[in-house]
C-alpha atoms as a PDB file:
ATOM      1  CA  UNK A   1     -21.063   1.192   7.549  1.00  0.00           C
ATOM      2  CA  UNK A   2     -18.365   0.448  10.066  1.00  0.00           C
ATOM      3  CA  UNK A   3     -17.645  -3.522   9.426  1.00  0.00           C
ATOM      4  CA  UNK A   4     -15.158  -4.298  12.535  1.00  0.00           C
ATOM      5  CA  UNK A   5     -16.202  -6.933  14.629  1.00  0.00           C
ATOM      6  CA  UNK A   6     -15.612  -6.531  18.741  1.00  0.00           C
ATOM      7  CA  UNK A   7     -12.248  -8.185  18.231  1.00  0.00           C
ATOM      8  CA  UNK A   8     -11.000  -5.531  16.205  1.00  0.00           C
ATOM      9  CA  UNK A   9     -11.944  -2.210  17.586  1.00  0.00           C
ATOM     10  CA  UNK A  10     -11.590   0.980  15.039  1.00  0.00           C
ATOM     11  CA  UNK A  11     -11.401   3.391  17.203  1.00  0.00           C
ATOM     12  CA  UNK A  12      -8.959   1.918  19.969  1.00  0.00           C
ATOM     13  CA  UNK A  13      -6.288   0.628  17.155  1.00  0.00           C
ATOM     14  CA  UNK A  14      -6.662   4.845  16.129  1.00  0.00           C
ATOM     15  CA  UNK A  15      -5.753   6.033  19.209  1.00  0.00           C
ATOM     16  CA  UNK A  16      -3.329   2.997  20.312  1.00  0.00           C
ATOM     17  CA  UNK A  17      -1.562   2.383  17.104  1.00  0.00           C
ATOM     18  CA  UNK A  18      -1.941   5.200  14.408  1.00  0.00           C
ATOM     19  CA  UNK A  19      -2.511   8.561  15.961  1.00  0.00           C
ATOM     20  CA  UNK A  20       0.366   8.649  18.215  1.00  0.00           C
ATOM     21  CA  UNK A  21       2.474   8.260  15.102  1.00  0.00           C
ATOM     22  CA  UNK A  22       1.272  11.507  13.749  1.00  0.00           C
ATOM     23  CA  UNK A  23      -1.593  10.325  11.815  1.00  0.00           C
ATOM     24  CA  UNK A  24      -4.555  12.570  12.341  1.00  0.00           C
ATOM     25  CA  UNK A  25      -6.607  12.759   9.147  1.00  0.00           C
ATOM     26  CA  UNK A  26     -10.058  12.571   9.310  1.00  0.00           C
ATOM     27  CA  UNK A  27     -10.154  10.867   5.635  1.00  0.00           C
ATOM     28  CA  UNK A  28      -7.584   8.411   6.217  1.00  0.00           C
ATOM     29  CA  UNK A  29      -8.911   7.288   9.764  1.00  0.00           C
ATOM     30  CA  UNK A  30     -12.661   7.296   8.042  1.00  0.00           C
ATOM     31  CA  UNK A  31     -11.179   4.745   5.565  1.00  0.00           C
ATOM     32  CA  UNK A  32      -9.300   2.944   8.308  1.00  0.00           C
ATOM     33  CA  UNK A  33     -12.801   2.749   9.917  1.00  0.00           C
ATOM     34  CA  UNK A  34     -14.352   1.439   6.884  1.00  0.00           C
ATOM     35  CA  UNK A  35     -12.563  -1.239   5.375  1.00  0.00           C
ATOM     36  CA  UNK A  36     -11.821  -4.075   7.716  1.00  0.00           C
ATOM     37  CA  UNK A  37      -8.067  -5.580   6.960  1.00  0.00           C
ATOM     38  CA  UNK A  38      -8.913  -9.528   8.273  1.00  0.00           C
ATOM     39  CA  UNK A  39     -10.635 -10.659   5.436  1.00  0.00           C
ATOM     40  CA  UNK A  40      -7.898  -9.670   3.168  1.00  0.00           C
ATOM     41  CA  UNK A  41      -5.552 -11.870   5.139  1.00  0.00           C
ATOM     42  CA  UNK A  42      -5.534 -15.766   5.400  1.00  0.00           C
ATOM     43  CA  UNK A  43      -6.764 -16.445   8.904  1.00  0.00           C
ATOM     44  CA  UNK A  44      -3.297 -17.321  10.057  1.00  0.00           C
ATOM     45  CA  UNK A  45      -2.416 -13.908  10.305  1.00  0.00           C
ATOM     46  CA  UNK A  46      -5.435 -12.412  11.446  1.00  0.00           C
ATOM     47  CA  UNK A  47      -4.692 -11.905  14.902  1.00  0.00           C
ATOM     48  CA  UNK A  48      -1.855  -9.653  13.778  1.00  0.00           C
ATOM     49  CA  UNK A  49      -3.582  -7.808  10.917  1.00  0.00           C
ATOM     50  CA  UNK A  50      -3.723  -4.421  12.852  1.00  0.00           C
ATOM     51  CA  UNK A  51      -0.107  -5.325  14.705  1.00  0.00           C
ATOM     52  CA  UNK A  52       3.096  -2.916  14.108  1.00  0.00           C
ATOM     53  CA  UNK A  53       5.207  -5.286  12.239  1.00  0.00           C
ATOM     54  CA  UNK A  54       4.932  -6.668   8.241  1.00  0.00           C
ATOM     55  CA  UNK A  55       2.423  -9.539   7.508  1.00  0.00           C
ATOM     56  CA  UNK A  56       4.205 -12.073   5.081  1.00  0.00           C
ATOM     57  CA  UNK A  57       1.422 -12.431   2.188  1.00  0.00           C
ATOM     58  CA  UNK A  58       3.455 -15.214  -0.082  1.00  0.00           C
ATOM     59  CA  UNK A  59       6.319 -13.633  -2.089  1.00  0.00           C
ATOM     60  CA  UNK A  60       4.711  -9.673  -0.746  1.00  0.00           C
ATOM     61  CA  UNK A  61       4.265  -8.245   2.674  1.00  0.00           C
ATOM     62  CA  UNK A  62       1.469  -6.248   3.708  1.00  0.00           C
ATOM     63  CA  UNK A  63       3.083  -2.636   5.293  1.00  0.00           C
ATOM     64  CA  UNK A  64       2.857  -2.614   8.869  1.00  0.00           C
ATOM     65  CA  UNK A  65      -0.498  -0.666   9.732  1.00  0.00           C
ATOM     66  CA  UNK A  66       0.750   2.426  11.138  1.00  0.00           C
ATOM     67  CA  UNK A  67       3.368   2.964   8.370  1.00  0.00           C
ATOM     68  CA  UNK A  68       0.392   2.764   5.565  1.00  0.00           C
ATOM     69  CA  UNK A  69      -1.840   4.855   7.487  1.00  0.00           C
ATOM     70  CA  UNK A  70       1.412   7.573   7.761  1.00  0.00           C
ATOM     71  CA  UNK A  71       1.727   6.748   3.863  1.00  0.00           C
ATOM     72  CA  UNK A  72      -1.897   7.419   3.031  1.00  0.00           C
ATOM     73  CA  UNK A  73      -1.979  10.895   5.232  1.00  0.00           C
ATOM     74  CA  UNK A  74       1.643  11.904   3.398  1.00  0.00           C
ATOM     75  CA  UNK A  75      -0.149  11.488  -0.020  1.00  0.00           C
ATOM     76  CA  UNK A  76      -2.501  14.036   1.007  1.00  0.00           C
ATOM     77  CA  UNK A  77      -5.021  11.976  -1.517  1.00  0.00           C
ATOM     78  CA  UNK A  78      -7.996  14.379  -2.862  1.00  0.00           C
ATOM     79  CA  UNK A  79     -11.350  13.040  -4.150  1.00  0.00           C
ATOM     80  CA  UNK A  80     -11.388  13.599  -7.682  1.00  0.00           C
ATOM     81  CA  UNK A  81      -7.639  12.400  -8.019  1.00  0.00           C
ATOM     82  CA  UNK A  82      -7.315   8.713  -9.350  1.00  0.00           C
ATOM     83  CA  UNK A  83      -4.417   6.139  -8.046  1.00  0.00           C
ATOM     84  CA  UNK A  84      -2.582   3.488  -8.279  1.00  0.00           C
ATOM     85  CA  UNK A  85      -1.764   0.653  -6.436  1.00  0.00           C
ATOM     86  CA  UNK A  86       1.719  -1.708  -7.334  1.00  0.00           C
ATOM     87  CA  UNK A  87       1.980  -5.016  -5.999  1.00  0.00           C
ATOM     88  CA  UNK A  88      -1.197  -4.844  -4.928  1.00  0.00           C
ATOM     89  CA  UNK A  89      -1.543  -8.301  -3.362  1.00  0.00           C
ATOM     90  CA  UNK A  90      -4.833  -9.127  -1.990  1.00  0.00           C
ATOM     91  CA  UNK A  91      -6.008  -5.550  -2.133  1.00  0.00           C
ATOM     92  CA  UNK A  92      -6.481  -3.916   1.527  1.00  0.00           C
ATOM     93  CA  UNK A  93      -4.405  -0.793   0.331  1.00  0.00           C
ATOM     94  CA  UNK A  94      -6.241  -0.684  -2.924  1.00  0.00           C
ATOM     95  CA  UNK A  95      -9.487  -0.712  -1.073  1.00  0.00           C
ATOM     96  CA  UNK A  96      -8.422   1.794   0.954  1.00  0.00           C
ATOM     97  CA  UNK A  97      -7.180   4.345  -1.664  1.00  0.00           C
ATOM     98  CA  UNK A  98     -11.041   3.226  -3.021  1.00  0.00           C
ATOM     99  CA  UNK A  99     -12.456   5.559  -0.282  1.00  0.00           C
ATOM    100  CA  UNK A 100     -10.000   8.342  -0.963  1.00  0.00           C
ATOM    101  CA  UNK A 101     -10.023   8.937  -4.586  1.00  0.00           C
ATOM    102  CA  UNK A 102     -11.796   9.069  -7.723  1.00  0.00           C
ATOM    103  CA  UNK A 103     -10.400   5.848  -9.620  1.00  0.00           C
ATOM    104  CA  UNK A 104      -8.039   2.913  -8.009  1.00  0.00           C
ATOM    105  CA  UNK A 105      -5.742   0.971 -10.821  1.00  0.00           C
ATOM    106  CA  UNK A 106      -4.685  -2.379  -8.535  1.00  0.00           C
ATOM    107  CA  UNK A 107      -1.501  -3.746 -10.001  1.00  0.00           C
ATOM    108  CA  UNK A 108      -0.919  -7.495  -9.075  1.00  0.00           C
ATOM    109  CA  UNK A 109       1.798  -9.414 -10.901  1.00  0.00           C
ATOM    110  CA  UNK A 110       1.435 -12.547  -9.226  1.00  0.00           C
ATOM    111  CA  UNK A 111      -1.215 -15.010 -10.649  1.00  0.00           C
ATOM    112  CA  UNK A 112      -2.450 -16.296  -7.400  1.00  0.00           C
ATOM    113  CA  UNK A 113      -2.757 -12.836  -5.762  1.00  0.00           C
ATOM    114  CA  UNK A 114      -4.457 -11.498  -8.975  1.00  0.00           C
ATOM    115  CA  UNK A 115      -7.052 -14.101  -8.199  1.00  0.00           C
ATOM    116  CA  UNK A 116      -7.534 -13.148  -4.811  1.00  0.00           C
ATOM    117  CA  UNK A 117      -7.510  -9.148  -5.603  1.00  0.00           C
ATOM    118  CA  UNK A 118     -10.439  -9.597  -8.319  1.00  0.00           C
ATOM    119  CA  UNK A 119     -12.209 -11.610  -5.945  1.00  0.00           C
ATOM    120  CA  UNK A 120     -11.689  -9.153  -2.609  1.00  0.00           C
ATOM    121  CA  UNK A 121     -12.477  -6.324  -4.612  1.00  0.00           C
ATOM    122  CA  UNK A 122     -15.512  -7.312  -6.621  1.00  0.00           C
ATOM    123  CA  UNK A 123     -17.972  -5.048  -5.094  1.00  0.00           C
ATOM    124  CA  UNK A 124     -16.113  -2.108  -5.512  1.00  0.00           C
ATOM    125  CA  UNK A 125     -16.559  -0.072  -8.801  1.00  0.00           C
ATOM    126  CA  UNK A 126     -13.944   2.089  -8.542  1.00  0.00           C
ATOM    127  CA  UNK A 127     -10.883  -0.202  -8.309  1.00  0.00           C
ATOM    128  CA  UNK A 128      -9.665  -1.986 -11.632  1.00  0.00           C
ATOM    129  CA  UNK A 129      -7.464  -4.969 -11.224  1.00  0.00           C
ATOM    130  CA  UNK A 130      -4.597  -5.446 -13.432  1.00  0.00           C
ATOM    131  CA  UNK A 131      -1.961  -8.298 -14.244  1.00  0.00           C
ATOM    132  CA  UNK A 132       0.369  -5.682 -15.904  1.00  0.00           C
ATOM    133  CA  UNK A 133       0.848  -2.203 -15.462  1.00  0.00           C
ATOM    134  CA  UNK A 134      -0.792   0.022 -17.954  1.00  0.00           C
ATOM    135  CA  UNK A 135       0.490   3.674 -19.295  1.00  0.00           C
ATOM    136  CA  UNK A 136      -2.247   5.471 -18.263  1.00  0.00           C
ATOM    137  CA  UNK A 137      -1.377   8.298 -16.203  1.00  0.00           C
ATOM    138  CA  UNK A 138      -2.430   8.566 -12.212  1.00  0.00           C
ATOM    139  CA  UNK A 139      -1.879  11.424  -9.786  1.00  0.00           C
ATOM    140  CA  UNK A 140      -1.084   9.283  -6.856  1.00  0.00           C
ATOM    141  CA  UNK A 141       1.182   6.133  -6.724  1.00  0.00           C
ATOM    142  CA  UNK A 142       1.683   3.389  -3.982  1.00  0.00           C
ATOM    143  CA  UNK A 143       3.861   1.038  -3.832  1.00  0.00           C
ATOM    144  CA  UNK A 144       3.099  -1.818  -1.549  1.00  0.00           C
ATOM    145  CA  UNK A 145       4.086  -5.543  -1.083  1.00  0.00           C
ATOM    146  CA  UNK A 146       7.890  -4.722   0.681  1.00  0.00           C
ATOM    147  CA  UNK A 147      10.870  -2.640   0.176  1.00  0.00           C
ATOM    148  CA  UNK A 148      12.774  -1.182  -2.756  1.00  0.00           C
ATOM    149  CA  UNK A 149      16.079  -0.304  -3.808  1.00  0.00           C
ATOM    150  CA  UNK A 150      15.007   1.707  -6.652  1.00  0.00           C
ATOM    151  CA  UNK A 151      11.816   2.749  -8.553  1.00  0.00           C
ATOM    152  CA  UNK A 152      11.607   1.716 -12.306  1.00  0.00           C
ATOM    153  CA  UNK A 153      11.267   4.365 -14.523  1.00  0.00           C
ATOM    154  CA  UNK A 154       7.682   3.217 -16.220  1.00  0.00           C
ATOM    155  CA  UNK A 155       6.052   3.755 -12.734  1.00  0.00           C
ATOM    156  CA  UNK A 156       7.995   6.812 -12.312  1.00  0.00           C
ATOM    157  CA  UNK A 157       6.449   7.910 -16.134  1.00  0.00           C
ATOM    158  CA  UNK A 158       3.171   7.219 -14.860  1.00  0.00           C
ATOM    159  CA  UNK A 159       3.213   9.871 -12.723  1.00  0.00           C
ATOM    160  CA  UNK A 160       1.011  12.989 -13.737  1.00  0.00           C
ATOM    161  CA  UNK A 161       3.039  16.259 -12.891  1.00  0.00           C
ATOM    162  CA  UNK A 162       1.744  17.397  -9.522  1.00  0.00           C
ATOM    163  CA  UNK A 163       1.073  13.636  -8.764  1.00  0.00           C
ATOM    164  CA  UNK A 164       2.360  12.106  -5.758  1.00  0.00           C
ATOM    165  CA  UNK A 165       4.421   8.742  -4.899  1.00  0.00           C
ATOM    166  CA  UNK A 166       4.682   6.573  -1.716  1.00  0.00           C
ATOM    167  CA  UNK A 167       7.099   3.885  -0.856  1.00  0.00           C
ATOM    168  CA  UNK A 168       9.412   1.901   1.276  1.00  0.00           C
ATOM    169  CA  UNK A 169      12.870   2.170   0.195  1.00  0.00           C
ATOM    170  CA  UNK A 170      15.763   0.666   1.819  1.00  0.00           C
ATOM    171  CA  UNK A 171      18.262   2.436   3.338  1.00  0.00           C
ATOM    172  CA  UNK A 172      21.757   3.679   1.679  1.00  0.00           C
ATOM    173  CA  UNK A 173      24.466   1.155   3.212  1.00  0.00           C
ATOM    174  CA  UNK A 174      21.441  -1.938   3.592  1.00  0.00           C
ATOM    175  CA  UNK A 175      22.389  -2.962  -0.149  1.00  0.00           C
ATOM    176  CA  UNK A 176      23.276  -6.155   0.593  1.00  0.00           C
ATOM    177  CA  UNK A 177      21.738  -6.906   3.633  1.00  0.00           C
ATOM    178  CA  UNK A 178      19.368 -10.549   3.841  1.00  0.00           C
ATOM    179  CA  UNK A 179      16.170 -10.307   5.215  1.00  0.00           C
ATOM    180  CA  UNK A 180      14.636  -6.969   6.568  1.00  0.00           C
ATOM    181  CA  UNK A 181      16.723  -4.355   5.768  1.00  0.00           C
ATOM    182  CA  UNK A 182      16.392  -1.083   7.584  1.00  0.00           C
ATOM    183  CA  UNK A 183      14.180   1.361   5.184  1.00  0.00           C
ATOM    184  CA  UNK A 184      12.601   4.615   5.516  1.00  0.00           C
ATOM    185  CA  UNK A 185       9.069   5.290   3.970  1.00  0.00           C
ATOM    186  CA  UNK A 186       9.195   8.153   1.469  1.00  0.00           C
ATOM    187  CA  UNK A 187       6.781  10.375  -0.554  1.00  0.00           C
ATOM    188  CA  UNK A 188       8.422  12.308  -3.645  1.00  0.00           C
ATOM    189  CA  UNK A 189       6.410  15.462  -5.470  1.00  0.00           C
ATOM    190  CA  UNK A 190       6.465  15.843  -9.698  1.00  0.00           C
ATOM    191  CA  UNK A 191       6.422  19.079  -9.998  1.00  0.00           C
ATOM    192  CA  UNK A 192       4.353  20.767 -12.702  1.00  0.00           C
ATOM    193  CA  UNK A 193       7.800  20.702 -15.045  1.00  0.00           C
ATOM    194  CA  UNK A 194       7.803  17.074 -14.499  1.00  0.00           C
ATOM    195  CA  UNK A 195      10.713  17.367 -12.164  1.00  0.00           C
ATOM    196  CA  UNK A 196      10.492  15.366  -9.029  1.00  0.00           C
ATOM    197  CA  UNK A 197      11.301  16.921  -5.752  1.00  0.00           C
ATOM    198  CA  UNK A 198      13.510  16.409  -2.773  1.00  0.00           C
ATOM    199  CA  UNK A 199      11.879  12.770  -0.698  1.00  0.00           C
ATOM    200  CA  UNK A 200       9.798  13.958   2.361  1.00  0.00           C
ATOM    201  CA  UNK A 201      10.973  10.905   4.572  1.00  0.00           C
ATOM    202  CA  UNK A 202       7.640   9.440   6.603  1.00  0.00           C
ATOM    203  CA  UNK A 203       8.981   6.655   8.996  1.00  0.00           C
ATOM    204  CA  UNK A 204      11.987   4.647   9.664  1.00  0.00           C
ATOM    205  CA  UNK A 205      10.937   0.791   9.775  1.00  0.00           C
ATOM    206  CA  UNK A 206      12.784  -2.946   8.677  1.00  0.00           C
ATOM    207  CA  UNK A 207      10.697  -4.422   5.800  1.00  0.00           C
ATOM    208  CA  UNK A 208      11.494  -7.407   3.584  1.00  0.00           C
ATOM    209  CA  UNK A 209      12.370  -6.568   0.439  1.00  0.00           C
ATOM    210  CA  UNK A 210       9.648  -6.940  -2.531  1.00  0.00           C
ATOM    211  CA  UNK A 211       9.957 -10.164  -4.183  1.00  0.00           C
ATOM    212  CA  UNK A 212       8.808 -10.380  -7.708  1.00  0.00           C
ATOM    213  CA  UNK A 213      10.120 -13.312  -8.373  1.00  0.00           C
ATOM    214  CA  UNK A 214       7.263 -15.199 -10.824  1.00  0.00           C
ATOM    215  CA  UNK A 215       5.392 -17.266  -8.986  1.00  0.00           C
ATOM    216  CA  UNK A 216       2.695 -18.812 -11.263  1.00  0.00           C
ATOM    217  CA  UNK A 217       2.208 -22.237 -10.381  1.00  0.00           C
ATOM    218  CA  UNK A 218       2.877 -22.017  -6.985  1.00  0.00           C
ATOM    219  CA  UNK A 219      -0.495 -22.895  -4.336  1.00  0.00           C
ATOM    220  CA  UNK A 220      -1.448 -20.348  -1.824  1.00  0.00           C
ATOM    221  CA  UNK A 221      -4.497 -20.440   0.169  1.00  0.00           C
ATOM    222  CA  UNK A 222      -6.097 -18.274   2.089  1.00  0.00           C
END
């Protein structure tokens, strides 16, 4: 069931917004088509949820549209493969993965956006909200909710050789730089010898970094 209202038309934001960037998947743009980003946004924002720029979503962003559509194509996600999701925040990109692969683990740090994740994804069996990472192995990894410097080495363990990982990492010489540094959006291969490849580099974009500051007694509504 397509659930996009006249306001936000599918198929125009596909052909405006994501295929001229290269994305022409026909699973990716079927989940595109399926899950409708607005409600996973506080109405604020939802005149920009399908916009080209970050959505601030508290202490996370939400990745500009066309740069997790190019994300979800460079993971090359098969059905029976299960996923992961870190920094989940209100869980659009976990939903997503949902329609892609076998099993969705949505990781969500932040009290307040826990909440919201277990309630936006309540109907949907496969994904399996979490308020810390667990050590089960995944074969695909996303990292969401702003830019990194560096991956920690538990997520990178997490990987199962052959697995995949996307992110946005900011740029050598952006270091120091205050407020939305100039990244690139990456995917790196483990190989079968657990060794990870060279990145395959996605997009160029500026992102705020990922704040994981903790957070649990501050108010957010949506």
């Amino acid at each position: 069931m397509n659930v996009f209202s006249a306001e936000h038309d599918i198929e125009s934001i596909l052909f405006q917004q994501v295929r001229p960037h290269g994305v022409l998947s026909h699973q990716v743009a079927a989940a595109l088509c399926l899950v409708n980003r607005v409600p996973f946004l506080p109405p604020a924002v939802a005149d920009v949820a399908y916009g080209d720029a970050p959505i601030p979503l508290k202490r996370r962003c939400e990745l500009p549209f066309f740069v997790l559509a190019r994300l979800l194509q460079a993971l090359d996600i098969q059905a029976h493969e299960s996923a992961c999701v870190v920094s989940a925040g209100a869980g659009y990109s976990a939903t997503l993965l949902s329609q892609l692969s076998s099993s969705v683990e949505a990781f969500e740090s932040d009290s307040v956006l826990f909440v919201r994740l277990i309630d936006a994804t309540r109907g949907d069996a496969i994904i399996t909200p979490v308020p810390t990472l667990s050590v089960r192995p995944v074969d695909v990894i996303l990292m969401d909710g702003g830019s990194l410097d560096a991956i920690k080495q538990p997520v990178l363990d997490k990987l199962l050789p052959g697995g995949r990982i996307a992110f946005v990492r900011v740029m050598q010489g952006n270091s120091v730089t205050l407020g939305a540094p100039l990244c690139e959006g990456v995917v790196l291969k483990k190989n079968e010898d657990g060794v990870f490849l060279p990145p395959r580099i996605v997009c160029q974009l500026h992102l705020p970094r990922l704040n994981t500051s903790n957070t649990q007694n501050e108010a957010f509504h949506f």
